[in-house]
C-alpha atoms as a PDB file:
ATOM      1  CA  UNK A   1     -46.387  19.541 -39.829  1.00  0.00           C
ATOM      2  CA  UNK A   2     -44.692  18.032 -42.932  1.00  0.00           C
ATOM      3  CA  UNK A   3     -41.897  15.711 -42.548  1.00  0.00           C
ATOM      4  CA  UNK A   4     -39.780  17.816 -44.507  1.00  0.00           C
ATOM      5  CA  UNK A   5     -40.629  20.824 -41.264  1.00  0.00           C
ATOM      6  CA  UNK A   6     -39.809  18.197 -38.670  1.00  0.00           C
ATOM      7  CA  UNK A   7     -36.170  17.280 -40.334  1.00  0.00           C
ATOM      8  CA  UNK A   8     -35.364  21.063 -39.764  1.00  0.00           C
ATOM      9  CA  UNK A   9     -36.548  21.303 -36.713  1.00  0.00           C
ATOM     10  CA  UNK A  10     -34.533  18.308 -35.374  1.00  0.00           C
ATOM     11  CA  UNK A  11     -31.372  19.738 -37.410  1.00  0.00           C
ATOM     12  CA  UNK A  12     -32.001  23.210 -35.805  1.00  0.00           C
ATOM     13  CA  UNK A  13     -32.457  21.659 -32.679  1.00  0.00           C
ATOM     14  CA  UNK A  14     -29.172  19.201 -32.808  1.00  0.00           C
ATOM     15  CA  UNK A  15     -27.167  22.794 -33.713  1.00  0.00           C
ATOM     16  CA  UNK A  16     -28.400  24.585 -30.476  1.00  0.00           C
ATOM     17  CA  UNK A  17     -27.254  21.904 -28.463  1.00  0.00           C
ATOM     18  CA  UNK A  18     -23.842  21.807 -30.437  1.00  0.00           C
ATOM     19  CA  UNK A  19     -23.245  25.279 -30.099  1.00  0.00           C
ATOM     20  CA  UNK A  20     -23.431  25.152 -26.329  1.00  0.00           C
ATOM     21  CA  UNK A  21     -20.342  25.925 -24.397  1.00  0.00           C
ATOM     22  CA  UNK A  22     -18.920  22.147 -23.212  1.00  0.00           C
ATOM     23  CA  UNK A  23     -17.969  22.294 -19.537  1.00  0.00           C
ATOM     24  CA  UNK A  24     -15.632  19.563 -18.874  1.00  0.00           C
ATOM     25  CA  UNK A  25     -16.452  17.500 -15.856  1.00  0.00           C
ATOM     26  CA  UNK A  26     -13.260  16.967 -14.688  1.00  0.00           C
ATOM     27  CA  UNK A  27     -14.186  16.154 -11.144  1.00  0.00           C
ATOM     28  CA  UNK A  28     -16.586  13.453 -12.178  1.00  0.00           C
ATOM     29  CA  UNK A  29     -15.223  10.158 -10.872  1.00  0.00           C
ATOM     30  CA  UNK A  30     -16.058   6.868 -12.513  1.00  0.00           C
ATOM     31  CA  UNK A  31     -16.590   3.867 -10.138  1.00  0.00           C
ATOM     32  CA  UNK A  32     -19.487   2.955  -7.994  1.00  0.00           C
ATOM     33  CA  UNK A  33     -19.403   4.901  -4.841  1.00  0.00           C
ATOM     34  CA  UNK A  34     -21.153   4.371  -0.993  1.00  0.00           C
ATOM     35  CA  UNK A  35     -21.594   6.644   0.980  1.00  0.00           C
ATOM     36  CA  UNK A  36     -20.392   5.952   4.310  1.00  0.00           C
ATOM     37  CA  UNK A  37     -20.263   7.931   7.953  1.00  0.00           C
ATOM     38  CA  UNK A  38     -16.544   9.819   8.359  1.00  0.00           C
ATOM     39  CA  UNK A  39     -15.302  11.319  10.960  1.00  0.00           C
ATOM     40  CA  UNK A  40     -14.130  15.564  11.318  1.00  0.00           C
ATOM     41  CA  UNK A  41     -14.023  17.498   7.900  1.00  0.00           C
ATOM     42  CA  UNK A  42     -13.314  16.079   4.568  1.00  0.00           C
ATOM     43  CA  UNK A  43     -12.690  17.205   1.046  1.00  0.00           C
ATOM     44  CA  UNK A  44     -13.238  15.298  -1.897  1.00  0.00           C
ATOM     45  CA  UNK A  45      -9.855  13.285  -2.981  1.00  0.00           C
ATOM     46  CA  UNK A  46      -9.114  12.637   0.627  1.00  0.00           C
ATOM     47  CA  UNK A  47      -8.071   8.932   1.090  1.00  0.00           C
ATOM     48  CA  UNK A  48     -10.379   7.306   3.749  1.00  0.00           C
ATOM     49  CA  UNK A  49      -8.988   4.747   6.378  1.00  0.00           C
ATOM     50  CA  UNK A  50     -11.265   1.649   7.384  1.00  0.00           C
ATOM     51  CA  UNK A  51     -10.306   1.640  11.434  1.00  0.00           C
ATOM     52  CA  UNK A  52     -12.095  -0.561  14.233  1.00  0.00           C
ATOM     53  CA  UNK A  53     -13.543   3.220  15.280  1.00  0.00           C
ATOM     54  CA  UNK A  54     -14.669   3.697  12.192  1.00  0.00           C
ATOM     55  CA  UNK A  55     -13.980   5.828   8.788  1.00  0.00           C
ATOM     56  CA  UNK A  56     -11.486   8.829   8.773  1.00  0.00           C
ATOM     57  CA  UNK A  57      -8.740  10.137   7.113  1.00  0.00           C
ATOM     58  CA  UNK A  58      -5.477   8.070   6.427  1.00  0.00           C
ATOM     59  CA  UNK A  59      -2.478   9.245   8.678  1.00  0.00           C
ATOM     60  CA  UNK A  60       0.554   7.369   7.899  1.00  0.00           C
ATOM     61  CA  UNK A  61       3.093   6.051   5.188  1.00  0.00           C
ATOM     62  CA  UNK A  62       1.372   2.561   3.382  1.00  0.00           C
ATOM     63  CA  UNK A  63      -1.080   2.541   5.324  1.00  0.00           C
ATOM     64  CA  UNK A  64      -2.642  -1.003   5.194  1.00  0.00           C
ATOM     65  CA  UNK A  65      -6.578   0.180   6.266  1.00  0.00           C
ATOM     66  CA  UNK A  66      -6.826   2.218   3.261  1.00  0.00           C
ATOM     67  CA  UNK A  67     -10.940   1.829   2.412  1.00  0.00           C
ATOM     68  CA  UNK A  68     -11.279   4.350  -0.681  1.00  0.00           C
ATOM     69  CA  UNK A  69     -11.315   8.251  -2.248  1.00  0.00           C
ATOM     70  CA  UNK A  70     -13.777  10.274  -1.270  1.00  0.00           C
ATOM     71  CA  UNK A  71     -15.633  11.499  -4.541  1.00  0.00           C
ATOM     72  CA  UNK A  72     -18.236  14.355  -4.607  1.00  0.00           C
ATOM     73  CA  UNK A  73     -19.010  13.511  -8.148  1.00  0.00           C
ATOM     74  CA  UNK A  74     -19.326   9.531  -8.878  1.00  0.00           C
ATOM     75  CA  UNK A  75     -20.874   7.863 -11.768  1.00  0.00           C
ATOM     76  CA  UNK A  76     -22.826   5.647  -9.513  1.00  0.00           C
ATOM     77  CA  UNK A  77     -23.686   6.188  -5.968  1.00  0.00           C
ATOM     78  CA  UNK A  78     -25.374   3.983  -3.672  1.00  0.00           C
ATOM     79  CA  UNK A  79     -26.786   6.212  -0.565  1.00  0.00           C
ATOM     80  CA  UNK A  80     -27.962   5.426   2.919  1.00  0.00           C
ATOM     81  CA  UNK A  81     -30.625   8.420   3.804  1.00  0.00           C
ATOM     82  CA  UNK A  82     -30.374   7.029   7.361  1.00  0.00           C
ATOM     83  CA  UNK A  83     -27.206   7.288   7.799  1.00  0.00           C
ATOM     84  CA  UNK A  84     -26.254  11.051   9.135  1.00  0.00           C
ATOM     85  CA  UNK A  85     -23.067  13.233   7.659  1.00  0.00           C
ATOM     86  CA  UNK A  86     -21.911  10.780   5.035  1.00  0.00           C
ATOM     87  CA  UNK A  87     -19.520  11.470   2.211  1.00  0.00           C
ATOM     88  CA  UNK A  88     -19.888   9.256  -1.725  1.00  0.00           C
ATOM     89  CA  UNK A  89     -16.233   7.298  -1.269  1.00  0.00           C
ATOM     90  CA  UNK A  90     -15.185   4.772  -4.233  1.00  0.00           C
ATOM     91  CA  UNK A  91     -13.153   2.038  -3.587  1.00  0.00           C
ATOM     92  CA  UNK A  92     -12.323   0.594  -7.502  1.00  0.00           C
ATOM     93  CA  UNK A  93     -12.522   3.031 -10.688  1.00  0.00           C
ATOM     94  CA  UNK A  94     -10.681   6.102 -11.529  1.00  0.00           C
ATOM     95  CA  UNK A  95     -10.590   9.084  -9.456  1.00  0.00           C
ATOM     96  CA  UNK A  96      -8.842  12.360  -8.440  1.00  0.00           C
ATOM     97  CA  UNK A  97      -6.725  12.197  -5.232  1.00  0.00           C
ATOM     98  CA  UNK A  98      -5.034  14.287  -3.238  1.00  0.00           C
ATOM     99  CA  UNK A  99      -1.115  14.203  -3.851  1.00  0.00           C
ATOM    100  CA  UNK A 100       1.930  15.782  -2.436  1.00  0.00           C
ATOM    101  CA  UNK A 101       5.545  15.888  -3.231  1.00  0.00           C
ATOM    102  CA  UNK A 102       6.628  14.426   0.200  1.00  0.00           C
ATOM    103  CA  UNK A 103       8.148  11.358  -1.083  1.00  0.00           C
ATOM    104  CA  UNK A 104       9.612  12.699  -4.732  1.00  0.00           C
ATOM    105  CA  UNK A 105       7.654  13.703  -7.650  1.00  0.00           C
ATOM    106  CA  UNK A 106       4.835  12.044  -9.195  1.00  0.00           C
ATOM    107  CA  UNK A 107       5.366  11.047 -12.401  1.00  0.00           C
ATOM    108  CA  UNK A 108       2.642   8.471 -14.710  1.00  0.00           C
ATOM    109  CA  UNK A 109       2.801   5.321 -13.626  1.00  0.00           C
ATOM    110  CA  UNK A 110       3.646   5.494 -10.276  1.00  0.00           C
ATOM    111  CA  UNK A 111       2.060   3.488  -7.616  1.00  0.00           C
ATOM    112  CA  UNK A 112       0.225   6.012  -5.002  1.00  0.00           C
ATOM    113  CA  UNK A 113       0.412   5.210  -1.365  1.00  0.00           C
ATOM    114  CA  UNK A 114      -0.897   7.176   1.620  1.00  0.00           C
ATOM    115  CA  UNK A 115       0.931   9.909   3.423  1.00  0.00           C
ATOM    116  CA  UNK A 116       1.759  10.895   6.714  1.00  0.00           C
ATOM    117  CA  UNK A 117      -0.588  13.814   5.926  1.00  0.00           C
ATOM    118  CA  UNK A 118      -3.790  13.212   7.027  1.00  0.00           C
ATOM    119  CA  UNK A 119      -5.788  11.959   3.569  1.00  0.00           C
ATOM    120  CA  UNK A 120      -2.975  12.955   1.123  1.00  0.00           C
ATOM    121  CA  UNK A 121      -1.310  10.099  -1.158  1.00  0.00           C
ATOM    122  CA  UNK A 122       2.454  10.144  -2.263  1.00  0.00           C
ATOM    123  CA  UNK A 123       4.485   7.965  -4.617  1.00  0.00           C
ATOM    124  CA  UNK A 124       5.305   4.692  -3.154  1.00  0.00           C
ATOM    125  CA  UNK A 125       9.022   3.598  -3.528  1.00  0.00           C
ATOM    126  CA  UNK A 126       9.023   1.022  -1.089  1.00  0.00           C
ATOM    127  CA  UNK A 127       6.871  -2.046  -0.261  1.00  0.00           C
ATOM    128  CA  UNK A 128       3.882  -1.663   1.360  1.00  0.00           C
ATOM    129  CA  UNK A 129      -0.318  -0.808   0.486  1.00  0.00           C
ATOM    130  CA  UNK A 130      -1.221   0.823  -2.235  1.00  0.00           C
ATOM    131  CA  UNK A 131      -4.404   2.412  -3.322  1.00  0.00           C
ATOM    132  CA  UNK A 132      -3.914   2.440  -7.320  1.00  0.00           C
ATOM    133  CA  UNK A 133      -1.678   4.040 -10.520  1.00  0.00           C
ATOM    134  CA  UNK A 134      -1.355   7.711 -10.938  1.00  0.00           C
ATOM    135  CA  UNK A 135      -2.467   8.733 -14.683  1.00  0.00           C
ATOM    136  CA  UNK A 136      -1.346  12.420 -14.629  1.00  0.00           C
ATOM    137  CA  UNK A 137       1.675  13.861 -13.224  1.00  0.00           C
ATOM    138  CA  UNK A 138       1.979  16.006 -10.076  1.00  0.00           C
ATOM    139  CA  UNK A 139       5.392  18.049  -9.453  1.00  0.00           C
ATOM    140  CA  UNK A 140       5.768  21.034  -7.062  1.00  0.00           C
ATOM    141  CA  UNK A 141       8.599  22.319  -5.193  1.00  0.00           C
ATOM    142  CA  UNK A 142       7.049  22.989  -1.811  1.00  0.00           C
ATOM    143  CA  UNK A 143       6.808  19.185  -0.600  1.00  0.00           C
ATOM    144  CA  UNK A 144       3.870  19.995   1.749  1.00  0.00           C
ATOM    145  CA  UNK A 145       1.678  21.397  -1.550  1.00  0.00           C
ATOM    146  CA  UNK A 146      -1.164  19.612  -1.838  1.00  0.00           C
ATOM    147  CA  UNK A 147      -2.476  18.687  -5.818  1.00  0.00           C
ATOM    148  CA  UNK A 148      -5.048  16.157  -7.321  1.00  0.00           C
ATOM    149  CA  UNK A 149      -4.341  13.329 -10.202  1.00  0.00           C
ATOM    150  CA  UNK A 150      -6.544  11.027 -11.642  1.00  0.00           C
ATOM    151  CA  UNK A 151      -5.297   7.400  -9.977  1.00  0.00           C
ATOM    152  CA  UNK A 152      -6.392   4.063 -11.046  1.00  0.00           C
ATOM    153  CA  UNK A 153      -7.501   2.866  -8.125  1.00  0.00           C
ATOM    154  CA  UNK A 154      -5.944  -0.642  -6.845  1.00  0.00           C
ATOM    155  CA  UNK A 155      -6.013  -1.034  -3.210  1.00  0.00           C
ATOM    156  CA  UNK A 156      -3.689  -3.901  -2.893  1.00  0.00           C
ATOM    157  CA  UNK A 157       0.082  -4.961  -1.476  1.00  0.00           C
ATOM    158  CA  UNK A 158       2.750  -3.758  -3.586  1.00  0.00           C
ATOM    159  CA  UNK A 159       6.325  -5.957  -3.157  1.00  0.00           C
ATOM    160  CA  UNK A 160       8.111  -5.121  -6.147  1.00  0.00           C
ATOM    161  CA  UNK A 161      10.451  -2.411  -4.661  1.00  0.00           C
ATOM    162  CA  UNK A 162      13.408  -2.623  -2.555  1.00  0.00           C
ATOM    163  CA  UNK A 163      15.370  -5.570  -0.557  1.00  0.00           C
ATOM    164  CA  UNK A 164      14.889  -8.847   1.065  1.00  0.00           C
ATOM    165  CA  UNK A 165      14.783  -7.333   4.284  1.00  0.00           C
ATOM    166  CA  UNK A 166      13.106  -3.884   3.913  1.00  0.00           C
ATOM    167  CA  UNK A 167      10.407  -5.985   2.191  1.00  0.00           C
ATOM    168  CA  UNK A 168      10.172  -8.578   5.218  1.00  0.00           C
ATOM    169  CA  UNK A 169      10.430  -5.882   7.578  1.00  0.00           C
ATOM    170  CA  UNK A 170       7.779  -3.423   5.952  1.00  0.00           C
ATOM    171  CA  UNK A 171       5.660  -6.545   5.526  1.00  0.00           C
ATOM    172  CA  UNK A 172       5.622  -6.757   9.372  1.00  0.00           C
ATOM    173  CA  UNK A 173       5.113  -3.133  10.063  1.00  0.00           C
ATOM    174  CA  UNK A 174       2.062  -3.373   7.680  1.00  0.00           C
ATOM    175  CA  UNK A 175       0.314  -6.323   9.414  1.00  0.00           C
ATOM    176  CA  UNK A 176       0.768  -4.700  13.002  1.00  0.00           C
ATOM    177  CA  UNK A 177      -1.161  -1.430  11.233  1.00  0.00           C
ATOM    178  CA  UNK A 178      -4.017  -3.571   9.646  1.00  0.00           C
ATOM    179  CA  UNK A 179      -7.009  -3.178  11.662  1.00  0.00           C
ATOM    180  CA  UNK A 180      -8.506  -6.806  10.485  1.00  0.00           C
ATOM    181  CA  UNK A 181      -6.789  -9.573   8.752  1.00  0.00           C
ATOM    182  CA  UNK A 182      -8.219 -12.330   7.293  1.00  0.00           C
ATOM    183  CA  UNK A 183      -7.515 -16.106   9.443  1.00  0.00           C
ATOM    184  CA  UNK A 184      -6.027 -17.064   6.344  1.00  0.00           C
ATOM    185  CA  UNK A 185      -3.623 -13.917   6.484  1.00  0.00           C
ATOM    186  CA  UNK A 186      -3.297 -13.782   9.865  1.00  0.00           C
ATOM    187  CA  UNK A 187      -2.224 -17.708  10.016  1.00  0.00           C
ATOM    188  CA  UNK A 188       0.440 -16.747   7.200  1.00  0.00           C
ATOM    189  CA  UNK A 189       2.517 -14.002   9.724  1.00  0.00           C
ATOM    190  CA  UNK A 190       2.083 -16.099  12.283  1.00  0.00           C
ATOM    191  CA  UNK A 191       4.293 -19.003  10.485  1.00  0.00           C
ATOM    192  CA  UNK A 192       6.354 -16.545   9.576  1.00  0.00           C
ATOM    193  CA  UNK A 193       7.401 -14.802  12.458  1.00  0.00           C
ATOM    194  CA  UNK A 194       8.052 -19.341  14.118  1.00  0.00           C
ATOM    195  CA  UNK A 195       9.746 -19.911  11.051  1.00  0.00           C
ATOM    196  CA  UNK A 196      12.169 -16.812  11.869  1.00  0.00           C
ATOM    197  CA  UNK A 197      12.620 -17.107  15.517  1.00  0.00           C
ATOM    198  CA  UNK A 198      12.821 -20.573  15.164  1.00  0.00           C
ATOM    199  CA  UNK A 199      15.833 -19.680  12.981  1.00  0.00           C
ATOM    200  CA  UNK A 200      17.240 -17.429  15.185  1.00  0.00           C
ATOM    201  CA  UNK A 201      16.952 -19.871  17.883  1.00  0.00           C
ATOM    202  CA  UNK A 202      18.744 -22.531  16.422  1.00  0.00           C
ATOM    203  CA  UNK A 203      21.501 -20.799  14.656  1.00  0.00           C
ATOM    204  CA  UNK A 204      22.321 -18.655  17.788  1.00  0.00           C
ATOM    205  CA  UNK A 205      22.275 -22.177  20.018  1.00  0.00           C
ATOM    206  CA  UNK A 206      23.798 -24.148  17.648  1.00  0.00           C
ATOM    207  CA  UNK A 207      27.070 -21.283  17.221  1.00  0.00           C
ATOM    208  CA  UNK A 208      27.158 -21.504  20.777  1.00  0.00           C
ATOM    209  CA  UNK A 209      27.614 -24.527  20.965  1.00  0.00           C
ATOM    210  CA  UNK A 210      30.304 -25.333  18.371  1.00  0.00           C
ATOM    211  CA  UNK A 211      32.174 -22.137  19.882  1.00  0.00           C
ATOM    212  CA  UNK A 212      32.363 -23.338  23.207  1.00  0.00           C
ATOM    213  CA  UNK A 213      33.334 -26.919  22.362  1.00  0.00           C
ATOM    214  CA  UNK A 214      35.615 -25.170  19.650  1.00  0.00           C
ATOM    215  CA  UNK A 215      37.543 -23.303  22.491  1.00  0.00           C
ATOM    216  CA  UNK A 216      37.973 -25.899  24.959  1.00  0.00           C
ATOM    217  CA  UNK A 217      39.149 -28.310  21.857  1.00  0.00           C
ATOM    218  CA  UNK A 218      42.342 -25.296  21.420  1.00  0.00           C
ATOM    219  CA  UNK A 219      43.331 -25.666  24.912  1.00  0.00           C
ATOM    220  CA  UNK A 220      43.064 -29.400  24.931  1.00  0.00           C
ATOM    221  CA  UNK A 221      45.177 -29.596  21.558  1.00  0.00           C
ATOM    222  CA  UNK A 222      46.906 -26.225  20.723  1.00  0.00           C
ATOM    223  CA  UNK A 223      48.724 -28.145  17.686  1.00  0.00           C
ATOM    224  CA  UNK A 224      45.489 -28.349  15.605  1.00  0.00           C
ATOM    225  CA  UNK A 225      44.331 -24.479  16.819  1.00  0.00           C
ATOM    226  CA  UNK A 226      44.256 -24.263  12.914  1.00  0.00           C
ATOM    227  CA  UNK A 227      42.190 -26.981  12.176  1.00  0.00           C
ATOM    228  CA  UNK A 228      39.689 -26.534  14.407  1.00  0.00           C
ATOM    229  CA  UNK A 229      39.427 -22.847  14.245  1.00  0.00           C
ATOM    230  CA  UNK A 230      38.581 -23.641  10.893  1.00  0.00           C
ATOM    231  CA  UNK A 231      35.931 -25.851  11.696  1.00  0.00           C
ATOM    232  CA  UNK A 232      34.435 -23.515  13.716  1.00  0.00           C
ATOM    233  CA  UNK A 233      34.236 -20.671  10.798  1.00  0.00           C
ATOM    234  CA  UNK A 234      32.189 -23.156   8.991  1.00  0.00           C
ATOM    235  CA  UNK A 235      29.995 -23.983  11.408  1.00  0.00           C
ATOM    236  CA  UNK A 236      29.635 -20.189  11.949  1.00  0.00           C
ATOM    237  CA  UNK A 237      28.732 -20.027   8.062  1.00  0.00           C
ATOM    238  CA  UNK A 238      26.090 -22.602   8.830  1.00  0.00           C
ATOM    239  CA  UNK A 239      24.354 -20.851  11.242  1.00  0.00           C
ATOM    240  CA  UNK A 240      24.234 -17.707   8.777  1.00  0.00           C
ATOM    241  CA  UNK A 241      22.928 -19.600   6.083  1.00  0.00           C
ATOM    242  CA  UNK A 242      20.112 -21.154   8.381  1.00  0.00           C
ATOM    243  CA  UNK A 243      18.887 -17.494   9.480  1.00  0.00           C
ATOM    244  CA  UNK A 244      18.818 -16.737   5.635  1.00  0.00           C
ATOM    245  CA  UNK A 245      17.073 -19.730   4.970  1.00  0.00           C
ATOM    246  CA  UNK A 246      14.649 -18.769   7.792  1.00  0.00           C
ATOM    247  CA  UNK A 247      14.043 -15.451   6.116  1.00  0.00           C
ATOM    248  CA  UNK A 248      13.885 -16.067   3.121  1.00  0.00           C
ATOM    249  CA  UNK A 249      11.104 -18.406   3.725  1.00  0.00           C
ATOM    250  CA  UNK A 250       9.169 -16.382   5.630  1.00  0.00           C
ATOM    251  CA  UNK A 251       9.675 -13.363   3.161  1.00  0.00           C
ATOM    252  CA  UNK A 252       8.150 -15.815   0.038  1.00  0.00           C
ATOM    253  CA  UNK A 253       5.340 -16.741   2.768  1.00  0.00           C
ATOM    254  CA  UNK A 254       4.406 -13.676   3.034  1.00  0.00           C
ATOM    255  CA  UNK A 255       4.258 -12.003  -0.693  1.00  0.00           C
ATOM    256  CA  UNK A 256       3.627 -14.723  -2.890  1.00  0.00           C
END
């Protein structure tokens, strides 16, 4: 065959391939997947909870055991023939996952956090876990319709979103869900929670205190009621500022 025969059959070649209908793999995940044993039926985009019992789906608000998206399609899969009824799930890359309306609509951008429907995300608008960045939008009108969105995933602890105390008290609520915690982690909440009692403690004994002395000081000298009234709305203020103090320390401890 010449060469000049082999450049047209590479060029007719080339244009048979081109003039193949493209079917766009939308479904096709990228990220390294394992596949790992789950519990009851699953779909692919369900969000897939890491419990001491083992894997299943995710079943309430910021959930903090959040292991990955299940993904029938991943770039890279790593799979355990041994291992019976397993499903590919990725924990880092980009991947489509199942979305509702429950919590307002999802717009790009938006942090995605479980649901309290079993394996379905929602947008996040207060602190809590994560599991990545929604790159499409999602709206429907029927709050319990489920969708899928591409989301970045990010499994991580979000605290950029509401106050002082919904963060501290969310932050709570999410280390009494967490199956495991680090000793690192785990040492952290537990200064935290001292460091607030202790607060408590000693702005609740020390206003006691000044109160009672406070009131017996009136009877004693009714002439400087004023006065000492006075003194005791300070020391009042005192105790307030040491169980801000208190939590606002532990709040830092715990987010930074």
């Amino acid at each position: 065959m010449s060469k000049f025969s082999s450049i047209l059959l590479i060029v007719f070649s080339l244009s048979l391939l081109a003039s193949r209908p493209a079917h766009a793999q939308e479904a096709i995940s990228s990220g390294i997947a394992t596949y790992i044993p789950l519990k009851g039926p699953v779909q692919e985009g369900d969000i897939i909870r890491l419990t001491k019992n083992g894997y299943d789906l995710t079943r309430s608000s910021y959930e903090a055991s959040v292991f990955g998206v299940v993904a029938e399609n991943p770039s890279v899969s790593f799979e355990n023939t041994a291992l019976p009824n397993t499903k590919p799930v990725i924990s880092t890359g980009k991947v489509h996952v199942r979305v509702s309306t429950i919590n307002g609509v999802i717009k790009r951008g938006d942090l995605i956090t479980a649901s309290s429907i079993p394996g379905v995300g929602q947008k996040a608008t207060s602190d809590g876990y994560v599991i990545g960045t929604a790159i499409q939008d999602y709206t429907a009108k029927d709050s319990k319709a489920i969708g899928k969105i591409l989301v970045v995933l990010n499994i991580s602890f979000n605290a950029e979103s509401g106050g002082v105390k919904q963060n501290l008290f969310s932050t709570f609520q999410t280390a009494l869900t967490a199956p495991y915690l680090s000793p690192l982690n785990a040492l952290r909440y537990l200064f935290a929670a001292a460091l607030i009692i202790a607060s408590f403690f000693i702005a609740v004994t020390f206003f006691g205190k000044i109160s009672s002395l406070g009131i017996e000081a009136i009877g004693r000298n009714p002439l400087a009621g004023k006065l000492i009234l006075l003194s005791v709305v300070f020391h009042v203020i005192l105790a307030a500022l040491i169980i801000l103090v208190g939590v606002g320390v532990a709040y830092f401890m715990l987010v930074i």
